[in-house]
Structure formats: structure tokens, C-alpha cells
N, C-alpha and C. Protein backbone atom coordinates (compact mmCIF):
# COMPACT_ATOMS: atom_id res chain seq x y z
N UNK A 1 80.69 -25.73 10.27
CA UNK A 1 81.40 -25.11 9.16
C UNK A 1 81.98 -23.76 9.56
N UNK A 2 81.53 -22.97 10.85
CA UNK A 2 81.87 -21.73 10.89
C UNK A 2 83.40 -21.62 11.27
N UNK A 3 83.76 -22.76 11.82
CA UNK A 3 84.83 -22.57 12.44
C UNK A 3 86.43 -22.84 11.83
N UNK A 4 85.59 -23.38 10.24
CA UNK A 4 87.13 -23.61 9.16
C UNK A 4 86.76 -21.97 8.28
N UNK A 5 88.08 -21.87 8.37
CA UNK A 5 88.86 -20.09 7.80
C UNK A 5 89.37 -20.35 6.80
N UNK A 6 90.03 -21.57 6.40
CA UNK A 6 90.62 -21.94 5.18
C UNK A 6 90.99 -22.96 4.80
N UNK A 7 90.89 -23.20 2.97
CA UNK A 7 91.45 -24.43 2.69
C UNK A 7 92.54 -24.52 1.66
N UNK A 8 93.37 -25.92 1.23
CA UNK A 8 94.19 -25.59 0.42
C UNK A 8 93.55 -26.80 -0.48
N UNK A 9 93.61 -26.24 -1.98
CA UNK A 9 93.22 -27.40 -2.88
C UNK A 9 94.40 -27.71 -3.61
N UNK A 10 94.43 -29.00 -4.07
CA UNK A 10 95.43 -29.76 -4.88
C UNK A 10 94.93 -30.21 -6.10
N UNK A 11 95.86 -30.32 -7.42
CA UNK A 11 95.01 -30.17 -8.04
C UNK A 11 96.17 -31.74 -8.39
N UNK A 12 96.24 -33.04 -8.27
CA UNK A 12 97.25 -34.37 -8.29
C UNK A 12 97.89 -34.26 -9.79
N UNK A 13 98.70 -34.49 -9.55
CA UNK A 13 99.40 -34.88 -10.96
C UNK A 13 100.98 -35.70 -10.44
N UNK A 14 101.01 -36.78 -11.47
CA UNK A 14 101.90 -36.91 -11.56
C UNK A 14 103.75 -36.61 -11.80
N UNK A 15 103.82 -35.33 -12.72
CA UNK A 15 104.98 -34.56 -12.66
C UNK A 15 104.81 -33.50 -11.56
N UNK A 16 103.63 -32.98 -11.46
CA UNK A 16 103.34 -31.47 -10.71
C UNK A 16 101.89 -31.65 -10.47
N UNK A 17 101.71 -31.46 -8.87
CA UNK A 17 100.30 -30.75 -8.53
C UNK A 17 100.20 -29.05 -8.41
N UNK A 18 98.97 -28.88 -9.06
CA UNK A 18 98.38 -27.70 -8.84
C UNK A 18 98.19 -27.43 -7.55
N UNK A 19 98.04 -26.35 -6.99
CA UNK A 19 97.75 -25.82 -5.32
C UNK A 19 96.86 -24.12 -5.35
N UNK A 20 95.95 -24.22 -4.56
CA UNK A 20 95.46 -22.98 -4.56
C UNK A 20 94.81 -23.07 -2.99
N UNK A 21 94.69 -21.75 -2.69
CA UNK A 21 94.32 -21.89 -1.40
C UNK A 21 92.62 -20.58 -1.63
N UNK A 22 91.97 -21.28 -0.66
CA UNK A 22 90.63 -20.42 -0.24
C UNK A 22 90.33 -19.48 1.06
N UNK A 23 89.65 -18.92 1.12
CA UNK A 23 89.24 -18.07 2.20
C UNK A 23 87.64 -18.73 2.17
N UNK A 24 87.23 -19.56 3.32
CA UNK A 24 86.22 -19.71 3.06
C UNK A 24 84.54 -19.37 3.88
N UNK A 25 85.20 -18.35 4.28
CA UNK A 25 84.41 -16.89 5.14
C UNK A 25 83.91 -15.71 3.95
N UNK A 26 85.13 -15.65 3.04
CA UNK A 26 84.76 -14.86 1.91
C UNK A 26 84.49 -14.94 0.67
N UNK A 27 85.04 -16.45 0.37
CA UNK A 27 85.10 -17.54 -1.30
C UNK A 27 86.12 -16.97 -2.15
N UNK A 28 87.03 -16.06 -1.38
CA UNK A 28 88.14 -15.54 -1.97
C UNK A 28 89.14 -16.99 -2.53
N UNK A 29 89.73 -16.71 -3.58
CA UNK A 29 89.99 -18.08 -4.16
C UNK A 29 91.47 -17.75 -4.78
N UNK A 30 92.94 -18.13 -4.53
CA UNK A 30 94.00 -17.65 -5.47
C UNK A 30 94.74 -18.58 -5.63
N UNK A 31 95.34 -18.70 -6.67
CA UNK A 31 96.27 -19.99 -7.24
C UNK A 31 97.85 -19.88 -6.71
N UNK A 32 97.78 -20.81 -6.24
CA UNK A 32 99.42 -21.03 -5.44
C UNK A 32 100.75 -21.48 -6.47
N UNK A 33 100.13 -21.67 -7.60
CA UNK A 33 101.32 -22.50 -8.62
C UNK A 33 101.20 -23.92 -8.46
N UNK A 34 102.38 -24.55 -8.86
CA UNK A 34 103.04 -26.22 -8.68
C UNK A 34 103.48 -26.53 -7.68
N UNK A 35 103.86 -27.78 -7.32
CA UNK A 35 104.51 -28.06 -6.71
C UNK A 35 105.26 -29.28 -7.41
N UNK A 36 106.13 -29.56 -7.32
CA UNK A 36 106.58 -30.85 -8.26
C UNK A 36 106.65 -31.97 -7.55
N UNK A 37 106.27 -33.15 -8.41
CA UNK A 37 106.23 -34.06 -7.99
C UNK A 37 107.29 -35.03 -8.65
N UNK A 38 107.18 -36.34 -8.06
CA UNK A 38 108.61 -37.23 -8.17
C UNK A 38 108.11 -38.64 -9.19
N UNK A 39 107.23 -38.37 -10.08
CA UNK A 39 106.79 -39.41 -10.28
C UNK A 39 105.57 -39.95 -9.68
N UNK A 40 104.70 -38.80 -9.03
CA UNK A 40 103.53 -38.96 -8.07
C UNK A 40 104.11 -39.34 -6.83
N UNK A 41 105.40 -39.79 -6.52
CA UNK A 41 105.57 -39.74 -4.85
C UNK A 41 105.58 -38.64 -4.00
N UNK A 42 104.99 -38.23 -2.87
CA UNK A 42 105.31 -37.33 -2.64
C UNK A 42 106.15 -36.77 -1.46
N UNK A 43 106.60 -35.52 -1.63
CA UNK A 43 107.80 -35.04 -0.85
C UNK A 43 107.43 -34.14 -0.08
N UNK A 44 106.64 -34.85 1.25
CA UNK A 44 105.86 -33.90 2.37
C UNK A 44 106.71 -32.30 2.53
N UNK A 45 108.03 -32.05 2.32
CA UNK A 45 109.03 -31.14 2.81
C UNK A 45 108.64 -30.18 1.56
N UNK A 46 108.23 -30.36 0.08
CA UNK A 46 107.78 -29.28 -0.24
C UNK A 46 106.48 -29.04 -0.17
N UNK A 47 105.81 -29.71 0.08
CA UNK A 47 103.96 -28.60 0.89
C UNK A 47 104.35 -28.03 2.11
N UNK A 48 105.39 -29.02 3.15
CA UNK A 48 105.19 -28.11 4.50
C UNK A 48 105.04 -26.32 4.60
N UNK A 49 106.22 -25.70 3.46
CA UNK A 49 106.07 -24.24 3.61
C UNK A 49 104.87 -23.62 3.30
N UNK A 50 104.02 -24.32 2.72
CA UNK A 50 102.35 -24.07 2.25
C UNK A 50 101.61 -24.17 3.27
N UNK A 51 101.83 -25.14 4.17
CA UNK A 51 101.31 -25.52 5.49
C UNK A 51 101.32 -24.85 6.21
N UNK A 52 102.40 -24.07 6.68
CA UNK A 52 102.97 -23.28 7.81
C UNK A 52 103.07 -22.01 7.05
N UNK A 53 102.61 -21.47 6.02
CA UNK A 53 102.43 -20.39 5.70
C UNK A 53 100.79 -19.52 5.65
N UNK A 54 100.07 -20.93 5.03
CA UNK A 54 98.83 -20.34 5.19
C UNK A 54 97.90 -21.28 6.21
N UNK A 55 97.96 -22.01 6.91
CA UNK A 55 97.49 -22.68 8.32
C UNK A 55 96.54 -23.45 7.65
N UNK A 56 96.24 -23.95 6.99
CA UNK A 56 94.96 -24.34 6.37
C UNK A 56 94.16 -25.25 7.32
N UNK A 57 92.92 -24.93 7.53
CA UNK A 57 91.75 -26.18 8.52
C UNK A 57 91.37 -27.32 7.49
N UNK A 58 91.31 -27.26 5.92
CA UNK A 58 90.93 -28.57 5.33
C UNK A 58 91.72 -28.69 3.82
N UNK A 59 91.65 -29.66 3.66
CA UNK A 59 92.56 -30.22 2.47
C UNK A 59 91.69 -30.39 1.11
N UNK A 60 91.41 -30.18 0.23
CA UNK A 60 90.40 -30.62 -0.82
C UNK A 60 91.08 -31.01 -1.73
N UNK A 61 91.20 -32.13 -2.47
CA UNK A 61 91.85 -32.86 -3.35
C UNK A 61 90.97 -33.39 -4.73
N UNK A 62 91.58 -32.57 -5.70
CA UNK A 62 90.63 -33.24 -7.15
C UNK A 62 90.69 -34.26 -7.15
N UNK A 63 89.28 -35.07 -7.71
CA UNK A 63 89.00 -36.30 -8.12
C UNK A 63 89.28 -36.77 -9.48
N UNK A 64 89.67 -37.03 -9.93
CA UNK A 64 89.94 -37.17 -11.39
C UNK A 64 88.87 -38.37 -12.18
N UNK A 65 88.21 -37.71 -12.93
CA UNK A 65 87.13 -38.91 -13.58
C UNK A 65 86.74 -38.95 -14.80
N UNK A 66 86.09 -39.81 -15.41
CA UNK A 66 85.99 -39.86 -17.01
C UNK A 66 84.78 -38.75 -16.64
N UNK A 67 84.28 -38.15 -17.85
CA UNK A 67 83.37 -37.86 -18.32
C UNK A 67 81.85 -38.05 -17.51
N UNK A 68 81.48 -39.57 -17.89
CA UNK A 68 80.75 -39.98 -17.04
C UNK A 68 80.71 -40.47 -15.80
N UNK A 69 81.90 -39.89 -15.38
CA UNK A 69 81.55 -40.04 -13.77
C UNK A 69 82.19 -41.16 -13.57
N UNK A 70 83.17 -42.45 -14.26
CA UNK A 70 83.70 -43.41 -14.06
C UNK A 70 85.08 -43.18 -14.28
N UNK A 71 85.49 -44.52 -13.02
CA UNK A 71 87.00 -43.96 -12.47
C UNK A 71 87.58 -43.99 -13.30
N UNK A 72 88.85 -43.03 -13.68
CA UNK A 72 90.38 -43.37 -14.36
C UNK A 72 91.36 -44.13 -13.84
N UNK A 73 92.25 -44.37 -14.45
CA UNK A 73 93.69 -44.66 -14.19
C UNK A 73 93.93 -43.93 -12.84
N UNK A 74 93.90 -42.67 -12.97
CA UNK A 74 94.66 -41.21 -11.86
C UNK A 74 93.88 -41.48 -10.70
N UNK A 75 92.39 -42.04 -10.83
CA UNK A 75 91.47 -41.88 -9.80
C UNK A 75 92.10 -42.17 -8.46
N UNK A 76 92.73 -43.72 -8.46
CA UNK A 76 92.93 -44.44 -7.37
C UNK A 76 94.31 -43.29 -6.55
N UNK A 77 95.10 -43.06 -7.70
CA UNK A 77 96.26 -42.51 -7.09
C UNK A 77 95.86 -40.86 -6.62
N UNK A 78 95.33 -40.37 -6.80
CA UNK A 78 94.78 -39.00 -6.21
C UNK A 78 93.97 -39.38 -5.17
N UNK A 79 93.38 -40.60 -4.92
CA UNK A 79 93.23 -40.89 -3.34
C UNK A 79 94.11 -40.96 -2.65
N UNK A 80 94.89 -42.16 -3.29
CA UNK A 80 95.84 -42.34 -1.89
C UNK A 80 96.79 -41.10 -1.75
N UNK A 81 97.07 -40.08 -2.54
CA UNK A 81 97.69 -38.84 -2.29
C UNK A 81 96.55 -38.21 -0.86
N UNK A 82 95.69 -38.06 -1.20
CA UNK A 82 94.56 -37.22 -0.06
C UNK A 82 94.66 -37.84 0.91
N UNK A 83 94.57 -39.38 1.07
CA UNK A 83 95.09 -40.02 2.38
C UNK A 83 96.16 -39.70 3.28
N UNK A 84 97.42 -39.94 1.72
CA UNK A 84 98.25 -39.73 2.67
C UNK A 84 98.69 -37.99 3.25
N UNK A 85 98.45 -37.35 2.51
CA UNK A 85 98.12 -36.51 2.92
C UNK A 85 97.58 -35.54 4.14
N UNK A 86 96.39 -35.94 4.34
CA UNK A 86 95.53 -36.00 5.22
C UNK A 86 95.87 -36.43 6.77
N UNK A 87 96.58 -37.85 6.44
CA UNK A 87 97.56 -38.54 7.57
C UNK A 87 98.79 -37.73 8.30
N UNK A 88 99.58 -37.50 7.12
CA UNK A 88 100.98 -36.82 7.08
C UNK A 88 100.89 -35.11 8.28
N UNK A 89 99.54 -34.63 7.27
CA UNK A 89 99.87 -33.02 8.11
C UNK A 89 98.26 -33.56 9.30
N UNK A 90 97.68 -34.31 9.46
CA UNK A 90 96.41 -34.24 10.06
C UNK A 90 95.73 -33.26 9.98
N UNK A 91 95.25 -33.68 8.95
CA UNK A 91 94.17 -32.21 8.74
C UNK A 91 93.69 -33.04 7.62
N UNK A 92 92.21 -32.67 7.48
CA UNK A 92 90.81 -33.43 7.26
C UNK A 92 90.76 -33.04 5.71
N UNK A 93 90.73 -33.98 4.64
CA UNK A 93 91.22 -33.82 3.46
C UNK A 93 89.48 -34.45 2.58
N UNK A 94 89.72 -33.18 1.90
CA UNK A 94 87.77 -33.90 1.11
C UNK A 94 88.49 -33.62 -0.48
N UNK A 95 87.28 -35.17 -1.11
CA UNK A 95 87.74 -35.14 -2.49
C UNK A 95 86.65 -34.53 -3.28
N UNK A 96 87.30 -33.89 -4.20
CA UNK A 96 86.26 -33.20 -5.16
C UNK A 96 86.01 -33.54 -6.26
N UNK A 97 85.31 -33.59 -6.96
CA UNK A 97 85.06 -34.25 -8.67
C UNK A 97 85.78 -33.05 -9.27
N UNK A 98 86.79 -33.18 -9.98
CA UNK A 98 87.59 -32.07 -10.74
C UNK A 98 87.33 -32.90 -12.58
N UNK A 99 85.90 -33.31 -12.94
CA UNK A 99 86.01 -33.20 -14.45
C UNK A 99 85.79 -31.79 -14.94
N UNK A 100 86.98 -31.80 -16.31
CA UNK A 100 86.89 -30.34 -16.89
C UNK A 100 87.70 -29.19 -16.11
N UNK A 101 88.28 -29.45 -14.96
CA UNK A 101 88.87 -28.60 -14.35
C UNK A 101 90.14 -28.01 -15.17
N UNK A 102 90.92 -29.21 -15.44
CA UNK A 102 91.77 -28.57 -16.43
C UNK A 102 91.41 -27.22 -18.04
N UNK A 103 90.81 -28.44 -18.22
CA UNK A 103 90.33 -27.71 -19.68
C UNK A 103 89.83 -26.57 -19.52
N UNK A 104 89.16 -25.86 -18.23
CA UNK A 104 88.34 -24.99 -18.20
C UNK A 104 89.87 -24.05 -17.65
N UNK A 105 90.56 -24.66 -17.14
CA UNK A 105 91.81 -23.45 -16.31
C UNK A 105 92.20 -23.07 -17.72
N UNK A 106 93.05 -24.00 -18.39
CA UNK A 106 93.38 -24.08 -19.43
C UNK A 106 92.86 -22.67 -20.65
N UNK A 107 91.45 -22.66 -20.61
CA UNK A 107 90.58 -21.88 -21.26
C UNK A 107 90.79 -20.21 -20.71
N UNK A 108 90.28 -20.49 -19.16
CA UNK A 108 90.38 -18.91 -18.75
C UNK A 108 92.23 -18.39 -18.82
N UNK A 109 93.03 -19.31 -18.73
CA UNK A 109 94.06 -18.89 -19.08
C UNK A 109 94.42 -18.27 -20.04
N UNK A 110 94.00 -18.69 -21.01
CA UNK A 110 94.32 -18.32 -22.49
C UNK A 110 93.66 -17.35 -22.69
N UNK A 111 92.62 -17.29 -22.65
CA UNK A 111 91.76 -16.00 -22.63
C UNK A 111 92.30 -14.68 -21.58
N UNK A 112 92.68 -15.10 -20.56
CA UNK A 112 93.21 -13.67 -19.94
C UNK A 112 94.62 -13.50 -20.63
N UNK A 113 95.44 -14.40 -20.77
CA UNK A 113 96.71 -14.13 -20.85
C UNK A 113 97.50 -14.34 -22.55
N UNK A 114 96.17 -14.86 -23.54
CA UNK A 114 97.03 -15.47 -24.44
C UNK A 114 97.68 -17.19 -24.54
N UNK A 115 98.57 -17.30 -25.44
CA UNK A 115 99.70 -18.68 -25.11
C UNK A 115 100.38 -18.43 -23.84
N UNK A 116 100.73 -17.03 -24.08
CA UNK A 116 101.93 -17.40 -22.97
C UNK A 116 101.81 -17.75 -21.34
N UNK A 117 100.35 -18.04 -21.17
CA UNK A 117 99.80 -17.67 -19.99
C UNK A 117 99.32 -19.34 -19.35
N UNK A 118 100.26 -20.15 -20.48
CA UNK A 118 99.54 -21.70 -20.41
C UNK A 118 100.78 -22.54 -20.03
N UNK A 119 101.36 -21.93 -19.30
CA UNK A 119 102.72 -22.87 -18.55
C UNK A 119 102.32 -23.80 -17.77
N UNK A 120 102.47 -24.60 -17.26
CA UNK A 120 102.13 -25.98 -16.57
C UNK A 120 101.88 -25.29 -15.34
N UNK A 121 102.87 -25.31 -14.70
CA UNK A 121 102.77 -24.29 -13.66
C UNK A 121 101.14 -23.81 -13.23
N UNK A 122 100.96 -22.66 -13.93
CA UNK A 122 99.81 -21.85 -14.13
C UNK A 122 98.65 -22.75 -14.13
N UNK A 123 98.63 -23.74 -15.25
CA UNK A 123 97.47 -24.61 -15.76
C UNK A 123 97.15 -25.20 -14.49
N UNK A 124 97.95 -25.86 -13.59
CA UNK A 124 97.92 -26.65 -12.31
C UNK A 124 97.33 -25.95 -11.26
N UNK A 125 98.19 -24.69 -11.43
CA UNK A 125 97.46 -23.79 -10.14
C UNK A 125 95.86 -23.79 -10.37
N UNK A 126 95.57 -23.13 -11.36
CA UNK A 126 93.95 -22.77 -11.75
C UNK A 126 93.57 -23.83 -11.57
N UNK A 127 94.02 -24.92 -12.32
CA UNK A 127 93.05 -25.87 -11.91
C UNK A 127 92.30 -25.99 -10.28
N UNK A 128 93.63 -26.15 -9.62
CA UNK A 128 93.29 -25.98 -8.48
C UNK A 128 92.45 -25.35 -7.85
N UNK A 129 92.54 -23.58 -8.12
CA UNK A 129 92.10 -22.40 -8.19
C UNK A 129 90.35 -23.07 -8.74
N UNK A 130 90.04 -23.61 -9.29
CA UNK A 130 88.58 -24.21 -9.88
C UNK A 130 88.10 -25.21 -8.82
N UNK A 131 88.91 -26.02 -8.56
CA UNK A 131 88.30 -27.20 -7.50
C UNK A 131 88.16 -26.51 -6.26
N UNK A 132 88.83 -25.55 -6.05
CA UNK A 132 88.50 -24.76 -4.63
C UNK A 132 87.44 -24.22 -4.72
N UNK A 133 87.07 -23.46 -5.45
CA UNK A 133 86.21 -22.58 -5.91
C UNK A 133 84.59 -23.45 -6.05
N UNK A 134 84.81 -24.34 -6.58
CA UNK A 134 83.77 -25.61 -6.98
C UNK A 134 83.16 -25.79 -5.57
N UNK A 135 84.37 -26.45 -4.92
CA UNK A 135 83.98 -26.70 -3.56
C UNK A 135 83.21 -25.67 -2.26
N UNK A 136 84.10 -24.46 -2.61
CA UNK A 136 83.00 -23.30 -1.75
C UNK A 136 81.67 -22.81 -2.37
N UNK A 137 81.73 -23.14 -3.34
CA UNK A 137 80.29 -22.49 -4.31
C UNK A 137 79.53 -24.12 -3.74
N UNK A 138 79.64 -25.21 -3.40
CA UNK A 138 78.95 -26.05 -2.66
C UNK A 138 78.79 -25.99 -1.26
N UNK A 139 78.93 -25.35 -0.65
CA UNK A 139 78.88 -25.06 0.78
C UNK A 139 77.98 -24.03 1.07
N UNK A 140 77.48 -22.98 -0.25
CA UNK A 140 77.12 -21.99 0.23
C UNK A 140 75.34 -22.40 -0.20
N UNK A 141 75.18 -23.76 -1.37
CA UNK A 141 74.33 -24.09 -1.87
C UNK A 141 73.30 -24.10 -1.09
């Protein structure tokens, strides 16, 4: 583990994924925004500048799940995003259980910022910004 410096989390969606990137030497954690998506296809040419901007060593990709822990609809397709993914830039892509991730971005949003602070955009990033965060607060367990 000593030797990954950073990761980038995704947070899948079909119109727009969330993106946030980690420091994971320090658990420093900041939300990157959206990225848009095509209908869930994706368009390797807008992550590359994410790629080649912040170097990332691992990929972490929300899991999307009911409640109890059983798959959704989104489940299957937020894999094969991390796959392909994973494939596309080679670099080692882990999935995370993201229940509540939204709702909870959603929450601290509003609370720091009000309505106006609940743009899609934003909501996506944090989310993200949460599954990263999730994920280094498990590493340090």
C-alpha cells in the first residue's frame, strides 16, 4: 500500500459521473465535479485530462446497491464502466459500496451551501468525494 500516492473516485451515472480525487498518504479528499456522460457510454477523451493531470495509481468506482446490499439495475453497468475503465487507462480499479452516498453528499451540500449548492454537478462530485473518503477511512482500519 505504501507505494500508491493517489486515487481517483467515480461516482457512475448515467447522464454524469461524479469524480474526486484522494491523497492517500494524507486522506486528503477533494471533489473534481462531473464529467458527462453519453447515455452511460463512455468518452475515454474526457477523463484523459484527469488522468494526466493528477497521475492517479488506483481507480475506485461506486457500487451502486439497494439498501440491503442487493444488486440494482446500475449495479451491473458501474462494473462494466470500472472494467472498462481499468482496461482503457491500465490502472487497477476497486469497487466500493456507495449506498447513501448520494443522499449523504446531497445533505452536506445543503447544509454548507443551502439550495443553491445542489447542482448535479456538485451532488456527483461529493458523492464521489464520499466513496473516496469511505475507501481511505478502510485502509487505515
Amino acid at each position: 500500500m505504501n507505494r500508491l500516492r493517489r486515487c481517483l473516485a467515480f461516482d457512475y451515472g448515467l447522464g454524469s459521473t461524479g469524480v474526486a480525487v484522494g491523497d492517500i498518504q494524507t486522506g486528503v479528499v477533494q471533489s473534481l465535479g462531473a464529467i458527462k456522460m453519453d447515455k452511460g457510454r463512455i468518452n475515454f477523451e474526457r477523463f484523459q485530462p484527469l488522468i494526466n493531470d493528477w497521475q492517479p495509481d488506483i481507480f475506485l468506482v461506486g457500487l451502486p446497491l439497494h439498501a440491503d446490499g442487493r444488486v440494482q439495475s446500475l449495479t451491473q453497468q458501474a462494473r462494466s464502466f470500472s472494467k472498462k475503465l481499468s482496461e482503457y487507462f491500465l490502472i487497477e480499479c476497486v469497487e466500493v459500496d456507495e449506498r447513501y452516498s448520494t443522499v449523504d453528499a446531497r445533505d452536506n451540500l445543503f447544509n454548507l451551501y443551502g439550495r443553491k449548492g445542489l447542482s448535479k454537478a456538485a451532488v456527483d462530485g461529493q458523492s464521489a468525494a464520499l466513496i473516496c473518503q469511505q475507501w481511505l477511512n478502510m485502509q487505515t482500519d
